[in-house]
C-alpha atoms as a PDB file:
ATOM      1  CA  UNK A   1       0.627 -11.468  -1.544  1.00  0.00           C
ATOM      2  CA  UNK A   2      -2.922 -12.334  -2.232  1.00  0.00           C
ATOM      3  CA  UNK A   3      -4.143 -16.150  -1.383  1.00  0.00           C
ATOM      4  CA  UNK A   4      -5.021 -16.384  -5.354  1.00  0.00           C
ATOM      5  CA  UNK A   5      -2.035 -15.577  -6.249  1.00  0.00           C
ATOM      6  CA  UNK A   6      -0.233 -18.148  -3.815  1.00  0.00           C
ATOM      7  CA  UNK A   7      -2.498 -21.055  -4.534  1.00  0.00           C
ATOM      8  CA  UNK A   8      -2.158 -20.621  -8.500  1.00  0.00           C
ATOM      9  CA  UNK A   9       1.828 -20.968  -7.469  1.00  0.00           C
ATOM     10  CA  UNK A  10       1.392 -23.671  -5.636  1.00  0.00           C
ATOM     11  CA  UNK A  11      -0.949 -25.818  -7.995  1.00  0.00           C
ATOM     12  CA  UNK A  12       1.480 -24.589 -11.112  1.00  0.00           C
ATOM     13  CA  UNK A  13       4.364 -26.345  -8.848  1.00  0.00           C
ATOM     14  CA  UNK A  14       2.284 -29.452  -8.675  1.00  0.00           C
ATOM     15  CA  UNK A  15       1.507 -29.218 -12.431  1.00  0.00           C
ATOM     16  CA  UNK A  16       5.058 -28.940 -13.549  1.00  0.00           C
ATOM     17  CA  UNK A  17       6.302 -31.580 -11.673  1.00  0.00           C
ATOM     18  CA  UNK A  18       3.530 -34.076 -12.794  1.00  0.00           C
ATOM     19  CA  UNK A  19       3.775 -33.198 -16.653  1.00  0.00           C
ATOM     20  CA  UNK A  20       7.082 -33.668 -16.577  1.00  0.00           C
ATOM     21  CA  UNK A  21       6.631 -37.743 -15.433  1.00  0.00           C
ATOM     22  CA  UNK A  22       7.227 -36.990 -11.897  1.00  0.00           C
ATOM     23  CA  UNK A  23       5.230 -38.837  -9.074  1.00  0.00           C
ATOM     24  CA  UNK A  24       2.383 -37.625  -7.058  1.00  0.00           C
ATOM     25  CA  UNK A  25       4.676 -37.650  -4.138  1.00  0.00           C
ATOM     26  CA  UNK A  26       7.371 -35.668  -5.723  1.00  0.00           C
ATOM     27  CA  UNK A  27       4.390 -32.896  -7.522  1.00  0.00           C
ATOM     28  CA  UNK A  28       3.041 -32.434  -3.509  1.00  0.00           C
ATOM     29  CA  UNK A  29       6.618 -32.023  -2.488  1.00  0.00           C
ATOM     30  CA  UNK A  30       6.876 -29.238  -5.095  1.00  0.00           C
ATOM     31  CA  UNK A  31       3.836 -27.855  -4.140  1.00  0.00           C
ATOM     32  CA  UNK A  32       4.542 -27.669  -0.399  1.00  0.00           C
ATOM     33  CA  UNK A  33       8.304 -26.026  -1.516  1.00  0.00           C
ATOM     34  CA  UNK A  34       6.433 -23.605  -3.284  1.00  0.00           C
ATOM     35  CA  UNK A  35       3.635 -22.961  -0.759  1.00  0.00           C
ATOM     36  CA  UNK A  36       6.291 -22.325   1.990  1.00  0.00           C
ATOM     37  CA  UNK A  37       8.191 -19.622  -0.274  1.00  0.00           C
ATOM     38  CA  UNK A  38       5.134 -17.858  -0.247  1.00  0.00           C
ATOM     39  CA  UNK A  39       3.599 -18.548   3.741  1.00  0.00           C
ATOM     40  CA  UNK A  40       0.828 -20.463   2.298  1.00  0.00           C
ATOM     41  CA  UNK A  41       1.820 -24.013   3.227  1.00  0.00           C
ATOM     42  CA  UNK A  42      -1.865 -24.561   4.388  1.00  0.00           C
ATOM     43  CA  UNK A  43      -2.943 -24.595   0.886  1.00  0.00           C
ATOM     44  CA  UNK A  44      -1.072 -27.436   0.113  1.00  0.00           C
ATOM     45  CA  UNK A  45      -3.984 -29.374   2.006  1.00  0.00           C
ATOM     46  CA  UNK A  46      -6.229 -28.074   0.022  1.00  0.00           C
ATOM     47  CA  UNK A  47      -4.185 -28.506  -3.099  1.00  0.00           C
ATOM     48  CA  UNK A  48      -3.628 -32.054  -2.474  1.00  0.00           C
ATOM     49  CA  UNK A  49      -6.790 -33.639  -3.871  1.00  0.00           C
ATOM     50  CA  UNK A  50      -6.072 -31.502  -6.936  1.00  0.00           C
ATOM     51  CA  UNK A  51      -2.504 -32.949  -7.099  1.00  0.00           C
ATOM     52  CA  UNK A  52      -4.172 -36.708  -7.157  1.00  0.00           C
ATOM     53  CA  UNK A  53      -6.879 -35.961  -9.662  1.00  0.00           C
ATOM     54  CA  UNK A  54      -4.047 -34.357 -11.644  1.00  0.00           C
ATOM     55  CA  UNK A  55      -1.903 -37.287 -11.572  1.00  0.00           C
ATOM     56  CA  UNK A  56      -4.322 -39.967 -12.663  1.00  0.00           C
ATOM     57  CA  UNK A  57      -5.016 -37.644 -15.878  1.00  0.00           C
ATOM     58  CA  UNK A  58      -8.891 -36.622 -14.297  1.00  0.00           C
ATOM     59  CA  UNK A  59      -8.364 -32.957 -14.653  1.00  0.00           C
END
C-alpha cells in the first residue's frame, strides 16, 4: 500500500472524527486506529500537528 495512500487514511480518520464534534484526543485516537490497520502508525506523528490545526478550525 503506498505511504500516500495510508496517510490520506489516516488524516480522513482524524477529519471525520473532528467534524463530527469529537475532541482532538478522540480524532488522534482515530487516526492512530486507522494508521495501525494499514502499518503506518508512524504517520500518526506526523499527522498530529495536522490533527491540532484541524481542531482549532486553522485548516
Amino acid at each position: 500500500m503506498s505511504g500516500r495512500y495510508a496517510a490520506d487514511r489516516v488524516e480522513g480518520a482524524i477529519r471525520q472524527v473532528l467534524n463530527a464534534g469529537g475532541t482532538t484526543e478522540e480524532a488522534l485516537a482515530a487516526g492512530r486506529a486507522e494508521g495501525e490497520r494499514h502499518s503506518t502508525g508512524d504517520l500518526l506523528g506526523a499527522r498530529t500537528e495536522l490533527a491540532r490545526d484541524i481542531a482549532r478550525g486553522e485548516r
